[in-house]
PDB file of N, CA and C in Angstrom:
ATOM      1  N   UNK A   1      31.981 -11.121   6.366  1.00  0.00           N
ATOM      2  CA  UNK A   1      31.414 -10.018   7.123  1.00  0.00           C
ATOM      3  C   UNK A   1      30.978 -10.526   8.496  1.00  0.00           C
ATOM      4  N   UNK A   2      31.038  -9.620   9.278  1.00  0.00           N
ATOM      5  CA  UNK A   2      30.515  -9.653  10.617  1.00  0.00           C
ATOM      6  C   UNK A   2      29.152  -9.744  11.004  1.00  0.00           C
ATOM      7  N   UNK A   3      28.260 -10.579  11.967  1.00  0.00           N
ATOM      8  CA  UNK A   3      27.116 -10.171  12.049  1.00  0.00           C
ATOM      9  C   UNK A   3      27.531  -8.419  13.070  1.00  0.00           C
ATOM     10  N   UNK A   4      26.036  -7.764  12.669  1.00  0.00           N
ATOM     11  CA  UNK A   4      26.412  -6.587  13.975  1.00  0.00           C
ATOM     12  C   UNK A   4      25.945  -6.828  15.118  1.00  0.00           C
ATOM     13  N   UNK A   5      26.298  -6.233  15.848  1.00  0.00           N
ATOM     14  CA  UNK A   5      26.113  -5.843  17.398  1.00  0.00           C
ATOM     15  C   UNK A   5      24.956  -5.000  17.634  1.00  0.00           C
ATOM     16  N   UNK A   6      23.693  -5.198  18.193  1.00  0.00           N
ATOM     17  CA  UNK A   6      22.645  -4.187  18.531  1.00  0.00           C
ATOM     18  C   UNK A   6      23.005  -3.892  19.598  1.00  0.00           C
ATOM     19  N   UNK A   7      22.518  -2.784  20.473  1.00  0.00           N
ATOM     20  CA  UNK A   7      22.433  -2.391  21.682  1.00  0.00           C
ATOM     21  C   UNK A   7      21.048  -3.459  22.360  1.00  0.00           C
ATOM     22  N   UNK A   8      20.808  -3.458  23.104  1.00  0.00           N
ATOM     23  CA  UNK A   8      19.553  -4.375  24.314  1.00  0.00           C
ATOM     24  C   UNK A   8      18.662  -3.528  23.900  1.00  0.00           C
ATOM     25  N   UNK A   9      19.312  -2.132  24.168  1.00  0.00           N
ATOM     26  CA  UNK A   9      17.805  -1.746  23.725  1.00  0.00           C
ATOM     27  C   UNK A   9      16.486  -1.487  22.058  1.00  0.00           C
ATOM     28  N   UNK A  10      17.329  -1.806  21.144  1.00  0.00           N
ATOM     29  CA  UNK A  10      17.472  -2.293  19.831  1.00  0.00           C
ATOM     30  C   UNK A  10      16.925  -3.276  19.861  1.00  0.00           C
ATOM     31  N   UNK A  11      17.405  -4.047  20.441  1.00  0.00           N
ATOM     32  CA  UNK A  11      17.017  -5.658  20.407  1.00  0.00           C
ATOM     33  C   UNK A  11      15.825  -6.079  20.665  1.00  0.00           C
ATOM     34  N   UNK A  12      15.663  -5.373  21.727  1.00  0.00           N
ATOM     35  CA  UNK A  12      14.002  -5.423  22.328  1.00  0.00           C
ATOM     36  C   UNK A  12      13.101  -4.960  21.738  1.00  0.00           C
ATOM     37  N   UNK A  13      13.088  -3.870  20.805  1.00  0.00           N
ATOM     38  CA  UNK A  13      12.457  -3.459  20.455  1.00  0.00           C
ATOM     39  C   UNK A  13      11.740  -4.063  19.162  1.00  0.00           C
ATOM     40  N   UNK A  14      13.139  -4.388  18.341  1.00  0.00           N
ATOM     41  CA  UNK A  14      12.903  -5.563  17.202  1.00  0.00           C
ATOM     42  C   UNK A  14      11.944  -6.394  17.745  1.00  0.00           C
ATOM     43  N   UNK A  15      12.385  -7.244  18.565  1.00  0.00           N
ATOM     44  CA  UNK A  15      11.481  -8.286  19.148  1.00  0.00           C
ATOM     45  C   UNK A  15       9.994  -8.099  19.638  1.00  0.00           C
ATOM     46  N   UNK A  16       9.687  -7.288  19.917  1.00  0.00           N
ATOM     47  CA  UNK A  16       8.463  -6.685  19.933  1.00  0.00           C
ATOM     48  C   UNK A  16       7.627  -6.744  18.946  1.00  0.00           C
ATOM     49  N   UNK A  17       8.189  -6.405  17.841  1.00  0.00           N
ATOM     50  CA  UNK A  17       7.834  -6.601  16.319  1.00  0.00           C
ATOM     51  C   UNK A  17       7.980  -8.052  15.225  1.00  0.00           C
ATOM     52  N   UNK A  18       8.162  -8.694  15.924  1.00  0.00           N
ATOM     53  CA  UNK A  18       8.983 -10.114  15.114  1.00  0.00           C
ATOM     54  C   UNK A  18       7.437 -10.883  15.333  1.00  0.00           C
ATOM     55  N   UNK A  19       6.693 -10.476  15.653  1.00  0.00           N
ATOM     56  CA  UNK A  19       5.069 -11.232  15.895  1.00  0.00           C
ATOM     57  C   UNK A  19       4.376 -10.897  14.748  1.00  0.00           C
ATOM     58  N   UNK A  20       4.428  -9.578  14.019  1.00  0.00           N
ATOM     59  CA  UNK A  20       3.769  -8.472  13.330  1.00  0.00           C
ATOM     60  C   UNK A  20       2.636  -9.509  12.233  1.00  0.00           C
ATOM     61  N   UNK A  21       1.533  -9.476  12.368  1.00  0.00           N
ATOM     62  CA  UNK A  21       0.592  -9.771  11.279  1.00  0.00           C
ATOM     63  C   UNK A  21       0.020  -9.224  10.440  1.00  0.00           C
ATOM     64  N   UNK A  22       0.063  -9.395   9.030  1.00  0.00           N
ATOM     65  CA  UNK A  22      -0.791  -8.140   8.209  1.00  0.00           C
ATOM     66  C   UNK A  22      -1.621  -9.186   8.055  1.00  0.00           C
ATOM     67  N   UNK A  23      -2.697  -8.524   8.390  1.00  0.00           N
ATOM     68  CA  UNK A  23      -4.526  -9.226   7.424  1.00  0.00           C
ATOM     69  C   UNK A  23      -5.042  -8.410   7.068  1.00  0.00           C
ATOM     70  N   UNK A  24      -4.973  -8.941   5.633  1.00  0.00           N
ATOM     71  CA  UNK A  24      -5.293  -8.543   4.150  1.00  0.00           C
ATOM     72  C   UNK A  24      -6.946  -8.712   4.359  1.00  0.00           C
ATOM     73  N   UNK A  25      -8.028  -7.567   4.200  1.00  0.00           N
ATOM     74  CA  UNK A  25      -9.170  -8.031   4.470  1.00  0.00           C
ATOM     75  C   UNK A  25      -9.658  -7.256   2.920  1.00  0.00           C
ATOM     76  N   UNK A  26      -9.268  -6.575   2.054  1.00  0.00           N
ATOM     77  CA  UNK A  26      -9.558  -5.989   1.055  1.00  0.00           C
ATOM     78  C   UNK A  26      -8.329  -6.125   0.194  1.00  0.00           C
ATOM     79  N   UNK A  27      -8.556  -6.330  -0.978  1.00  0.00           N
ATOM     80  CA  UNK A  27      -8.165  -6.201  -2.458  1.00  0.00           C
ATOM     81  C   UNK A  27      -8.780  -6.231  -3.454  1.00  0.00           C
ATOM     82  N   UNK A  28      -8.947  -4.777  -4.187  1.00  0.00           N
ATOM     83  CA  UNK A  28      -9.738  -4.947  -4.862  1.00  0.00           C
ATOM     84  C   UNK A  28      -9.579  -5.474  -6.643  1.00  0.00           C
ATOM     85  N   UNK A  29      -7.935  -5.796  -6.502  1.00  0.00           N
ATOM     86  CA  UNK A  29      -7.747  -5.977  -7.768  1.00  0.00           C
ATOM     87  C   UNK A  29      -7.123  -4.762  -8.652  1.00  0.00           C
ATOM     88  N   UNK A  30      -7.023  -4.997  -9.893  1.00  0.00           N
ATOM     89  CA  UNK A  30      -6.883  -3.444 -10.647  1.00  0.00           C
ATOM     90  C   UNK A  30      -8.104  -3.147 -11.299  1.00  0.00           C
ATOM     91  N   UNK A  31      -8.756  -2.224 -11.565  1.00  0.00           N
ATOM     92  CA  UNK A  31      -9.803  -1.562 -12.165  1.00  0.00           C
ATOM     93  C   UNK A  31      -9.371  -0.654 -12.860  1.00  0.00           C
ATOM     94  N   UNK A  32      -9.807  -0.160 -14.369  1.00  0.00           N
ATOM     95  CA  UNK A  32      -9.621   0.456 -15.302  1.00  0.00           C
ATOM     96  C   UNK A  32     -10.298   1.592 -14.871  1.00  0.00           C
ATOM     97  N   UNK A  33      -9.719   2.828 -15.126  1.00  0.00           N
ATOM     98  CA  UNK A  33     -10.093   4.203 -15.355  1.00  0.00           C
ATOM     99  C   UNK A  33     -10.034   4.894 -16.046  1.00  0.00           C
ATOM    100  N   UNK A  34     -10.645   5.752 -16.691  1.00  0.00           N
ATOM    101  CA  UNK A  34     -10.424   6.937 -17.631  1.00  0.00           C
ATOM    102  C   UNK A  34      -9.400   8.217 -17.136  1.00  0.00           C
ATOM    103  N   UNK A  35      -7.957   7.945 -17.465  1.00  0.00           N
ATOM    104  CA  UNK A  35      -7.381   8.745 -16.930  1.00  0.00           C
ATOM    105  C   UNK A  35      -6.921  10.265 -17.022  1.00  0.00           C
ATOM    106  N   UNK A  36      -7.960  10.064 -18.956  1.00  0.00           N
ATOM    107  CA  UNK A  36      -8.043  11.507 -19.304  1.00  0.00           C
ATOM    108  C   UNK A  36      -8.665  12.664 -19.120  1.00  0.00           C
ATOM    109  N   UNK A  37      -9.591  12.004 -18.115  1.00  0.00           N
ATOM    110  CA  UNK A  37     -11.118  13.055 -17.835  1.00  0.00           C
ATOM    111  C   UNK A  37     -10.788  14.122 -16.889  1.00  0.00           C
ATOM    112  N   UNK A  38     -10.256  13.891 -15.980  1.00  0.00           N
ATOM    113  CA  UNK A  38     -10.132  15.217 -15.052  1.00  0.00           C
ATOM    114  C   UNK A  38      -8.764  15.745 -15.222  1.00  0.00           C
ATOM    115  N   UNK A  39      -8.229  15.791 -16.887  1.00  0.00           N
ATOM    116  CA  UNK A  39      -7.004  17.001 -16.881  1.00  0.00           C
ATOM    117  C   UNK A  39      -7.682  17.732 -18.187  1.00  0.00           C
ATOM    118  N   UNK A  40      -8.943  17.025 -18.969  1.00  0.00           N
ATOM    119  CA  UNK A  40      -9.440  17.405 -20.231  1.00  0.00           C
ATOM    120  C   UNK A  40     -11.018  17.663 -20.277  1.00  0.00           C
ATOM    121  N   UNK A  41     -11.628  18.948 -20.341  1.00  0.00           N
ATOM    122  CA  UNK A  41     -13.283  18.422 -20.434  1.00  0.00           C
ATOM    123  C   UNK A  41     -13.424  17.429 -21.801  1.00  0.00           C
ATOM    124  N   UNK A  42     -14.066  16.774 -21.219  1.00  0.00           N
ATOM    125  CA  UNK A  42     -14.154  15.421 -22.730  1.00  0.00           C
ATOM    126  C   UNK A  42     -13.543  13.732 -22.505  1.00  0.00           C
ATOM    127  N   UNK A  43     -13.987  13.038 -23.312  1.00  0.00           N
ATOM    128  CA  UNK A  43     -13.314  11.423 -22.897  1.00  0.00           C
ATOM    129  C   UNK A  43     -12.292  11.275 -23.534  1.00  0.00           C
ATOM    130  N   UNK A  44     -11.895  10.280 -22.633  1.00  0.00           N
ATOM    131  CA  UNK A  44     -10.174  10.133 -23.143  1.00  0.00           C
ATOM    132  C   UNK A  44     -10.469   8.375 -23.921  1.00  0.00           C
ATOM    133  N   UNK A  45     -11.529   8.383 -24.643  1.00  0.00           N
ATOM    134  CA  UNK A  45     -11.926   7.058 -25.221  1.00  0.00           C
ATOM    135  C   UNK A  45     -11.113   6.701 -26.109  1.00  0.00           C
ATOM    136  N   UNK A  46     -10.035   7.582 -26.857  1.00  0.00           N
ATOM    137  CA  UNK A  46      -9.395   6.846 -27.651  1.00  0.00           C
ATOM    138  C   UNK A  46      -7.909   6.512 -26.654  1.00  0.00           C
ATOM    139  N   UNK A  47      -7.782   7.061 -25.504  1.00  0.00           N
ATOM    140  CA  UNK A  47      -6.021   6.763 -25.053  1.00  0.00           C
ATOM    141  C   UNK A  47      -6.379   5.596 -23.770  1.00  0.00           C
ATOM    142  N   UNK A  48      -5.332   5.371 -23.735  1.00  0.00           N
ATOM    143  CA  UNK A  48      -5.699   3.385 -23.253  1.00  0.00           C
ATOM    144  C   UNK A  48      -5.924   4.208 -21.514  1.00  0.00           C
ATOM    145  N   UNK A  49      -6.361   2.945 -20.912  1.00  0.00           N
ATOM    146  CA  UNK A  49      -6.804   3.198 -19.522  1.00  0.00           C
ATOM    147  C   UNK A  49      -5.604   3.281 -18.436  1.00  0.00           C
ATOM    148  N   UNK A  50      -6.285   3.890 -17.492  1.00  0.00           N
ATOM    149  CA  UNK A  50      -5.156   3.846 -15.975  1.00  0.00           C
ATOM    150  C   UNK A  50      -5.702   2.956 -15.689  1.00  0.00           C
ATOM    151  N   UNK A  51      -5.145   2.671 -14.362  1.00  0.00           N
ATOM    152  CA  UNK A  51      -5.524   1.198 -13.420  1.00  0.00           C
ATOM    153  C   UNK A  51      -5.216   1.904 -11.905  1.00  0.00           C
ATOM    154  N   UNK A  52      -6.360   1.199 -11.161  1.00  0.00           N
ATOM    155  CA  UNK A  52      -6.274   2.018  -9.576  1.00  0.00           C
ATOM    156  C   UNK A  52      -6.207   0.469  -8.866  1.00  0.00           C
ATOM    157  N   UNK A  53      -5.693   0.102  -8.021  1.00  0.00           N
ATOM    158  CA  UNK A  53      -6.125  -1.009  -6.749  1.00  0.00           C
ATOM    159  C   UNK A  53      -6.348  -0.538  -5.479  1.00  0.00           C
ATOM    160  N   UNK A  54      -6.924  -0.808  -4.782  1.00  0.00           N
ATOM    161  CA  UNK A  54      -7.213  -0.851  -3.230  1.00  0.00           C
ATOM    162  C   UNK A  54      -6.784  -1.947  -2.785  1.00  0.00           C
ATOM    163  N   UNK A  55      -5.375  -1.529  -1.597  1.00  0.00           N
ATOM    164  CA  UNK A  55      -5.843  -2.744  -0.665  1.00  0.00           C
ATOM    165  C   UNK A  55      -5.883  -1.962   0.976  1.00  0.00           C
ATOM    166  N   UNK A  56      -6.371  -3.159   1.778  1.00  0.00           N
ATOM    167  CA  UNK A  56      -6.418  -2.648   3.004  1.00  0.00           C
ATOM    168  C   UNK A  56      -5.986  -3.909   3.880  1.00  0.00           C
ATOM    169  N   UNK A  57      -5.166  -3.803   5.181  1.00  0.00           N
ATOM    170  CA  UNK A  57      -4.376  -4.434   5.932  1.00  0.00           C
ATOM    171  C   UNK A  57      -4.680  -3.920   7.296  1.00  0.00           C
ATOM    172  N   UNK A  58      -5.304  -5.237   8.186  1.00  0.00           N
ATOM    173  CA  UNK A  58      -4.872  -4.668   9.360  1.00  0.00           C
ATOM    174  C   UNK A  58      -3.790  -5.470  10.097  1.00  0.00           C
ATOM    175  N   UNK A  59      -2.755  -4.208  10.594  1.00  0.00           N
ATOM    176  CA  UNK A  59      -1.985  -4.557  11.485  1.00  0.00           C
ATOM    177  C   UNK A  59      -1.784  -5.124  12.457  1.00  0.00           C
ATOM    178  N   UNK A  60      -1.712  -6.554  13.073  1.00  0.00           N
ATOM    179  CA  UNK A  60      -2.006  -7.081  14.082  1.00  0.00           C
ATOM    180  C   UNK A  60      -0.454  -7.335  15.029  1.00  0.00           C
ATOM    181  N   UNK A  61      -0.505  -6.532  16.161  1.00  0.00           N
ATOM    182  CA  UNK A  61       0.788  -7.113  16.945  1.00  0.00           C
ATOM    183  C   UNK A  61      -0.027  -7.496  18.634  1.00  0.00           C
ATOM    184  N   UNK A  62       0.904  -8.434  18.169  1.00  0.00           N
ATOM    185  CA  UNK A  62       0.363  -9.324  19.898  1.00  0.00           C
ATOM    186  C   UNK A  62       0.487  -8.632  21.362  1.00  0.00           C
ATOM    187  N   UNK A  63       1.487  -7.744  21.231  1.00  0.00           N
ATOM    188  CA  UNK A  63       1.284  -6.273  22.203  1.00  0.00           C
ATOM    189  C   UNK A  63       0.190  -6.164  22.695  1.00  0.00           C
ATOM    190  N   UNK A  64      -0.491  -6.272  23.560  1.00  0.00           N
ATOM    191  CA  UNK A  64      -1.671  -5.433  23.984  1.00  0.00           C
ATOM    192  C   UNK A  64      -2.126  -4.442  24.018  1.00  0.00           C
ATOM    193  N   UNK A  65      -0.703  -3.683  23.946  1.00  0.00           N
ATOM    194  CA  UNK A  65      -0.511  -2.028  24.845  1.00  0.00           C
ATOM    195  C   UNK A  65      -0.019  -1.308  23.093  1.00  0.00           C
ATOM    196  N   UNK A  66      -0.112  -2.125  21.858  1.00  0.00           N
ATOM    197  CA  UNK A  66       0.237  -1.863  20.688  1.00  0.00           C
ATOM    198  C   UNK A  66      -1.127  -0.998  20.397  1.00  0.00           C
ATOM    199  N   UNK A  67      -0.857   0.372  19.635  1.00  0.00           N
ATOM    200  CA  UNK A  67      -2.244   0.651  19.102  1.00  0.00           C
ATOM    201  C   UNK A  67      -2.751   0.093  17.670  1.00  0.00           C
ATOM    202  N   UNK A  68      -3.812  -0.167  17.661  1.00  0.00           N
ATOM    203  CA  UNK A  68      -4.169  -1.073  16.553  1.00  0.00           C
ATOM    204  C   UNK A  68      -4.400   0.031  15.069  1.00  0.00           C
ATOM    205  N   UNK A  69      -3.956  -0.504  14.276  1.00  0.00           N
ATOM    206  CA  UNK A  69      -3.556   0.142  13.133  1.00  0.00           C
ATOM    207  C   UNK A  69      -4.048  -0.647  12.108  1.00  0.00           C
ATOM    208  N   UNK A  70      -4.912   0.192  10.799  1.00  0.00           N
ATOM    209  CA  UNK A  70      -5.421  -0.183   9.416  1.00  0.00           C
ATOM    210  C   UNK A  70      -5.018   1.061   8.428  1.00  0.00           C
ATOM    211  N   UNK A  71      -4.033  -0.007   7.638  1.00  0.00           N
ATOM    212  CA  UNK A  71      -3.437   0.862   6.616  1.00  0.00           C
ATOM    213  C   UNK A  71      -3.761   0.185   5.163  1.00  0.00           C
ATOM    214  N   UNK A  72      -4.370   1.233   4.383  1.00  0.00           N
ATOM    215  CA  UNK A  72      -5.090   1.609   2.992  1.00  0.00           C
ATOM    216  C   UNK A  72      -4.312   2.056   2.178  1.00  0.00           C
ATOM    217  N   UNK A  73      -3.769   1.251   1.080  1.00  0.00           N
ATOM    218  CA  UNK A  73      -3.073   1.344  -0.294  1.00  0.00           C
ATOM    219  C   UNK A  73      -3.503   1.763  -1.439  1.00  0.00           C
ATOM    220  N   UNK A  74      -3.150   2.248  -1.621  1.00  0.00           N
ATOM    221  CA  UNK A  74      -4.055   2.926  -3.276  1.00  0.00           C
ATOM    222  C   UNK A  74      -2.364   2.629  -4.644  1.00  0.00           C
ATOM    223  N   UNK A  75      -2.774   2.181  -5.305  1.00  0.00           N
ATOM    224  CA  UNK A  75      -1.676   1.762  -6.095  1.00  0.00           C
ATOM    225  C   UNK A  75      -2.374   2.181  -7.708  1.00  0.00           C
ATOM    226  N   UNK A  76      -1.733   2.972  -8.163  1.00  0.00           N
ATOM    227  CA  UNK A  76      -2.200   3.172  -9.760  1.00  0.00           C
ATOM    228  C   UNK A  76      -1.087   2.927 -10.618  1.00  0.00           C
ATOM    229  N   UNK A  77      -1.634   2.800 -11.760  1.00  0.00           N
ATOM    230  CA  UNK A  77      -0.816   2.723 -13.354  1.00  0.00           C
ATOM    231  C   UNK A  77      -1.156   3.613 -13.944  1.00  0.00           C
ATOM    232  N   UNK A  78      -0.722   4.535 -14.356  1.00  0.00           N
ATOM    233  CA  UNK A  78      -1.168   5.393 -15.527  1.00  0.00           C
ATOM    234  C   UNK A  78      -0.220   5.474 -16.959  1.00  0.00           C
ATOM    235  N   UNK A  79      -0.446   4.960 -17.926  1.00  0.00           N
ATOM    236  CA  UNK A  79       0.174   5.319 -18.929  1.00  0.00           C
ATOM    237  C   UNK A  79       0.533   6.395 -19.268  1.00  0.00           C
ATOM    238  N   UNK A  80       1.811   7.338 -19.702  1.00  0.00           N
ATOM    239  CA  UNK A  80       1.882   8.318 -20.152  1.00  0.00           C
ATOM    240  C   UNK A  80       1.273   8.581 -21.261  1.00  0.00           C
ATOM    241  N   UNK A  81       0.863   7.777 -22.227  1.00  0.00           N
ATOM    242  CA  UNK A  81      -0.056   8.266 -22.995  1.00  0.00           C
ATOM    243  C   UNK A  81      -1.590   8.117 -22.915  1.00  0.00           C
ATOM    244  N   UNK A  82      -1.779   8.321 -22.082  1.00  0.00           N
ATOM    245  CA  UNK A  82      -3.036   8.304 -21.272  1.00  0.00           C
ATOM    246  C   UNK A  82      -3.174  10.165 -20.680  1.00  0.00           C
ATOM    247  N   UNK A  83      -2.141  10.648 -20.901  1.00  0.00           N
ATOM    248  CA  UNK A  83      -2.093  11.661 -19.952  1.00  0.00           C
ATOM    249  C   UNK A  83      -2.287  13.050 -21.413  1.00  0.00           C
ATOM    250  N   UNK A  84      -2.914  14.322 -21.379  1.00  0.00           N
ATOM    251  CA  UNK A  84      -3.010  15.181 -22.657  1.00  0.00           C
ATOM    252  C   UNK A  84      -1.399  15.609 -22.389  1.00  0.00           C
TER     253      UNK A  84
END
């Protein structure tokens, strides 16, 4: 295979981005939840748990003129039998 061909202006733009830093300043891990409670009045103590994480990242590009950006992950597990 061929490498491809960008246009200059493609190129530049990539390059702009080839600095890009994520700092990770939050993770909270996974944490167990009761995933039966807000589809059932009542506990869902006998069906196994969900799992939620947080993370948070800030975006760092060496740009000056880059606007600075913090992006927040929310990542869950929920078992289907966790669910009524």
């Amino acid at each position: 295979m061929k490498a491809p061909k960008y246009a200059d202006a493609i190129s530049s733009e990539v390059q702009k981005h080839a600095e890009v830093v994520y700092d990770r300043f939050m993770d909270s891990g996974f944490v167990e939840f009761d995933a039966f409670e807000p589809f059932k009045a009542g506990s869902g103590a006998n069906k196994p748990k969900g799992q939620i994480e947080l993370l948070g990242e800030n975006i760092i590009n060496p740009d000056p003129k880059a606007t600075p950006i913090v992006r927040l992950t929310i990542k869950t597990k929920i078992p289907a039998e966790s669910l009524p």
